[in-house]
PDB file of N, CA and C in Angstrom:
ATOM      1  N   UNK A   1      42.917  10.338  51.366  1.00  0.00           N
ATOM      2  CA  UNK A   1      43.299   9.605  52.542  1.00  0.00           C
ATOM      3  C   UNK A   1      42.326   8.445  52.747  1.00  0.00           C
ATOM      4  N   UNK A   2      42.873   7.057  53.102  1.00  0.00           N
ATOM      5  CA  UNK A   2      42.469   5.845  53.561  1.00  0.00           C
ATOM      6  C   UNK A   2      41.475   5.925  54.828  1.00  0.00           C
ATOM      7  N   UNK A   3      40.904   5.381  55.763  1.00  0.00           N
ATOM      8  CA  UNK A   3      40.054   5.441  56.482  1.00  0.00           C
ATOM      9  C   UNK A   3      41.039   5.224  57.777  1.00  0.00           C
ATOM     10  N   UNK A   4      42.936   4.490  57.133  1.00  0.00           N
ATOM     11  CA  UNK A   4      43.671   4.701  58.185  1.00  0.00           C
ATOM     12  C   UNK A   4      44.687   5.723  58.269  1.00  0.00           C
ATOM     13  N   UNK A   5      44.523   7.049  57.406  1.00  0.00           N
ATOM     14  CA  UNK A   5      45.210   7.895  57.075  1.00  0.00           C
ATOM     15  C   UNK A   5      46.519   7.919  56.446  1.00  0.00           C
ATOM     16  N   UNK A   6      46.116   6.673  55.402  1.00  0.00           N
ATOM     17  CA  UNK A   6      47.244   6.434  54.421  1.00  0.00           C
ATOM     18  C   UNK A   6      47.148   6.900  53.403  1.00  0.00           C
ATOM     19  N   UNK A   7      47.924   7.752  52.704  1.00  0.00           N
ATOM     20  CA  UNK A   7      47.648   8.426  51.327  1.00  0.00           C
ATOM     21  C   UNK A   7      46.952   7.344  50.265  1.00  0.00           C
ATOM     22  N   UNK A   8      46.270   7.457  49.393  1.00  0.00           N
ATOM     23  CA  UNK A   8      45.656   7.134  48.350  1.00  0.00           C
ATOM     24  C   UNK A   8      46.164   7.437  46.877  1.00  0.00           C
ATOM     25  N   UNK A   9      46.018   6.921  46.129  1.00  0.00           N
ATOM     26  CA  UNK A   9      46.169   7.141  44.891  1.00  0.00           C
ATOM     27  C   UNK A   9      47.600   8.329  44.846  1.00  0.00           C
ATOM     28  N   UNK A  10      48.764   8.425  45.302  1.00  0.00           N
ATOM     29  CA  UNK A  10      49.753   9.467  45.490  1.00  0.00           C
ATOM     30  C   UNK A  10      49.719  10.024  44.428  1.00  0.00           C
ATOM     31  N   UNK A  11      50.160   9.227  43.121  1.00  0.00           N
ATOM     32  CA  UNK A  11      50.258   9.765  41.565  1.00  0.00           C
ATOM     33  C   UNK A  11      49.650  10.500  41.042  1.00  0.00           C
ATOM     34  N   UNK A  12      48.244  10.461  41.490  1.00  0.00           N
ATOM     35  CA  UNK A  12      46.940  11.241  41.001  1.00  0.00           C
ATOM     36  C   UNK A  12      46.442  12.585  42.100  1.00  0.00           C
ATOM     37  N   UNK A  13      47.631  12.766  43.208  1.00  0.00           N
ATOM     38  CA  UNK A  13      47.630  14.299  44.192  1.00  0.00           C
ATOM     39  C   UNK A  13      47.715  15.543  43.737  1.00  0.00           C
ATOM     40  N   UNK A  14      47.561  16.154  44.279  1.00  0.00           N
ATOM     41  CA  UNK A  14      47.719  17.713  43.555  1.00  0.00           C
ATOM     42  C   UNK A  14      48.710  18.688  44.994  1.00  0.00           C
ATOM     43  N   UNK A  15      49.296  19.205  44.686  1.00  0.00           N
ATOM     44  CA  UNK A  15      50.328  20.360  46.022  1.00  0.00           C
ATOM     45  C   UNK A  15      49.671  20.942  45.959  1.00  0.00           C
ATOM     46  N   UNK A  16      49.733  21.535  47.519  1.00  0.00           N
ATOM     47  CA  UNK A  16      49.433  22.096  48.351  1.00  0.00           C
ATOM     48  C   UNK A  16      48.805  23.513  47.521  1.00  0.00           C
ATOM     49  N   UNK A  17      49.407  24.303  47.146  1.00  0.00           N
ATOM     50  CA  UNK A  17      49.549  25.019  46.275  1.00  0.00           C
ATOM     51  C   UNK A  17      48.215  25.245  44.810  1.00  0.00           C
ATOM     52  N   UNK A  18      48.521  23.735  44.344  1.00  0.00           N
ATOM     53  CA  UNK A  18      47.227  23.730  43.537  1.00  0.00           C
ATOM     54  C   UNK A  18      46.175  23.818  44.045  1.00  0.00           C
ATOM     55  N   UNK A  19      45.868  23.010  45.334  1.00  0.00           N
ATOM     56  CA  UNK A  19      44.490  23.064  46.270  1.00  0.00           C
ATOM     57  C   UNK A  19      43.974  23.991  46.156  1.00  0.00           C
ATOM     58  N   UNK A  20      45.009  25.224  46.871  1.00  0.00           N
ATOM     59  CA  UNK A  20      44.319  26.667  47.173  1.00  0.00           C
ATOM     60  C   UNK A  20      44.038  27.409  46.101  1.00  0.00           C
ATOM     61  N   UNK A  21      44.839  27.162  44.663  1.00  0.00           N
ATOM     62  CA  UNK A  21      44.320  28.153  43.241  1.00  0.00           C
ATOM     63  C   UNK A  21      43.022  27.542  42.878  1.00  0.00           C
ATOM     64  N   UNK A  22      42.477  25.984  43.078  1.00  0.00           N
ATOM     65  CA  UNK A  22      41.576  25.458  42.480  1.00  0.00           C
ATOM     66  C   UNK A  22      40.343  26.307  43.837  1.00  0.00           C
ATOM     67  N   UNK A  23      40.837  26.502  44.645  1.00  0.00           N
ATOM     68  CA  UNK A  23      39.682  26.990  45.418  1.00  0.00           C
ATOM     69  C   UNK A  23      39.604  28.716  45.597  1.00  0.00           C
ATOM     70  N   UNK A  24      40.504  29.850  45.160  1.00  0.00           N
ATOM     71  CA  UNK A  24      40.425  30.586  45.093  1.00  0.00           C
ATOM     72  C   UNK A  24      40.469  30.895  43.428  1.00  0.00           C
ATOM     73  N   UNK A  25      41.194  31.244  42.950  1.00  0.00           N
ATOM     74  CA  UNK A  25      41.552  31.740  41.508  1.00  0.00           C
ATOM     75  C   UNK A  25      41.279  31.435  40.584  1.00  0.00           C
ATOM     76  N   UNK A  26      41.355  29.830  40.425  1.00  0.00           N
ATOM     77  CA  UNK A  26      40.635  29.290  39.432  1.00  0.00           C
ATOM     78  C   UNK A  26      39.105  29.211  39.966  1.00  0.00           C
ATOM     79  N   UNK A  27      38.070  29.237  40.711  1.00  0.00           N
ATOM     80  CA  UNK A  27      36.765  29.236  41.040  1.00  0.00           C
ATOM     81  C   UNK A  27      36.298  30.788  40.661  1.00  0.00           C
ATOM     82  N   UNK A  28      37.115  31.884  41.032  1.00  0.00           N
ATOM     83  CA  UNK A  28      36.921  32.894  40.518  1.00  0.00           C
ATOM     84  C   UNK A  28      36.991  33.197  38.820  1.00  0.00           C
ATOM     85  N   UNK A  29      37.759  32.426  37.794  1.00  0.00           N
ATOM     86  CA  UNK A  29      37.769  32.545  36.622  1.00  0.00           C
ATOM     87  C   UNK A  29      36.793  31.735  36.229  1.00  0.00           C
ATOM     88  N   UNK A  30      35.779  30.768  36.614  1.00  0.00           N
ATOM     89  CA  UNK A  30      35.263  29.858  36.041  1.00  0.00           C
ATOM     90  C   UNK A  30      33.748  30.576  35.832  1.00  0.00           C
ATOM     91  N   UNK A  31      33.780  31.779  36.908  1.00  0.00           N
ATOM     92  CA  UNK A  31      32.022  32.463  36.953  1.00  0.00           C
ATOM     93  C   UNK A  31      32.651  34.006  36.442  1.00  0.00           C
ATOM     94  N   UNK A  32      34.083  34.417  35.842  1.00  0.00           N
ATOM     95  CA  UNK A  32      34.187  35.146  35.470  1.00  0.00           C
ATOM     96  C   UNK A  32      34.406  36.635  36.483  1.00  0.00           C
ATOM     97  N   UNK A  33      34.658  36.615  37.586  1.00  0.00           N
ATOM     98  CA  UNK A  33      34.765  37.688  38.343  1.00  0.00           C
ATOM     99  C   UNK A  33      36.089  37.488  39.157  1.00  0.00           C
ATOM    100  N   UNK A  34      37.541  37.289  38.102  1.00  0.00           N
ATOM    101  CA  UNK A  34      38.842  37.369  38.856  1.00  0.00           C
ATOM    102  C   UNK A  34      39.020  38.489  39.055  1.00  0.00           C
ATOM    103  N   UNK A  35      38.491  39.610  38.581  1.00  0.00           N
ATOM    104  CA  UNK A  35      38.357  41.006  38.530  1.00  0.00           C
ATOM    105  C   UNK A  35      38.222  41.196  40.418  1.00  0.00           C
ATOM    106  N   UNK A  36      37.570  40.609  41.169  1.00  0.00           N
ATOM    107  CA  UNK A  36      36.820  41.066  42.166  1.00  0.00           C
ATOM    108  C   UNK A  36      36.870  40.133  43.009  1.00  0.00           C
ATOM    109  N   UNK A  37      37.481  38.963  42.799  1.00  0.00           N
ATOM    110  CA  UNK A  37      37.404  37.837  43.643  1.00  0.00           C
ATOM    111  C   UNK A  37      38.585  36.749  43.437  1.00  0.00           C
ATOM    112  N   UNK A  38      39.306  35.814  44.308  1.00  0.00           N
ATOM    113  CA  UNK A  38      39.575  34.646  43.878  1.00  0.00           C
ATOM    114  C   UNK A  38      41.115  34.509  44.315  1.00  0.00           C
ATOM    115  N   UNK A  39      42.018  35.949  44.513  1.00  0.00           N
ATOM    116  CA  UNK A  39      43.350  35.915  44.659  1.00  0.00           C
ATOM    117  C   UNK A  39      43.351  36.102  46.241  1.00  0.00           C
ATOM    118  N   UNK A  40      44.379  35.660  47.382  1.00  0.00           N
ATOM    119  CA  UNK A  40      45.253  36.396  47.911  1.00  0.00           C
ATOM    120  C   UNK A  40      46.042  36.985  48.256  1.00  0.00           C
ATOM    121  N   UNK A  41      46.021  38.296  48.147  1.00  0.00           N
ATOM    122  CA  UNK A  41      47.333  39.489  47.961  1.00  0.00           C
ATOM    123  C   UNK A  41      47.140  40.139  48.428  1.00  0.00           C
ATOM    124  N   UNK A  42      48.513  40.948  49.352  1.00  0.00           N
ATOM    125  CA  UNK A  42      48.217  41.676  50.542  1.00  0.00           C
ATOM    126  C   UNK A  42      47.764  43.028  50.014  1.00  0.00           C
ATOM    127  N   UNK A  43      46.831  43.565  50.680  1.00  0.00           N
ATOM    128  CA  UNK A  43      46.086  45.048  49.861  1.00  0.00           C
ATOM    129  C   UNK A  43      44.947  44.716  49.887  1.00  0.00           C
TER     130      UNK A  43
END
């Protein structure tokens, strides 16, 4: 986002969706503990 809350670079975005795997699931596979960390699932 622009400083007037105009999207930026659109082409180069990621969904909604990717955001949250790059911050849960994939951060958990990168130090190796998807075992124990990284998903949300009810349980």
């Amino acid at each position: 986002m622009s400083e007037t809350g105009k999207a930026v670079l659109v082409k180069e975005g990621i969904t909604p969706l990717d955001a949250l795997r790059m911050y849960t699931d994939y951060a958990a596979r990168t130090t190796f503990e998807e075992k124990v960390k990284g998903s949300i699932t009810p349980g």
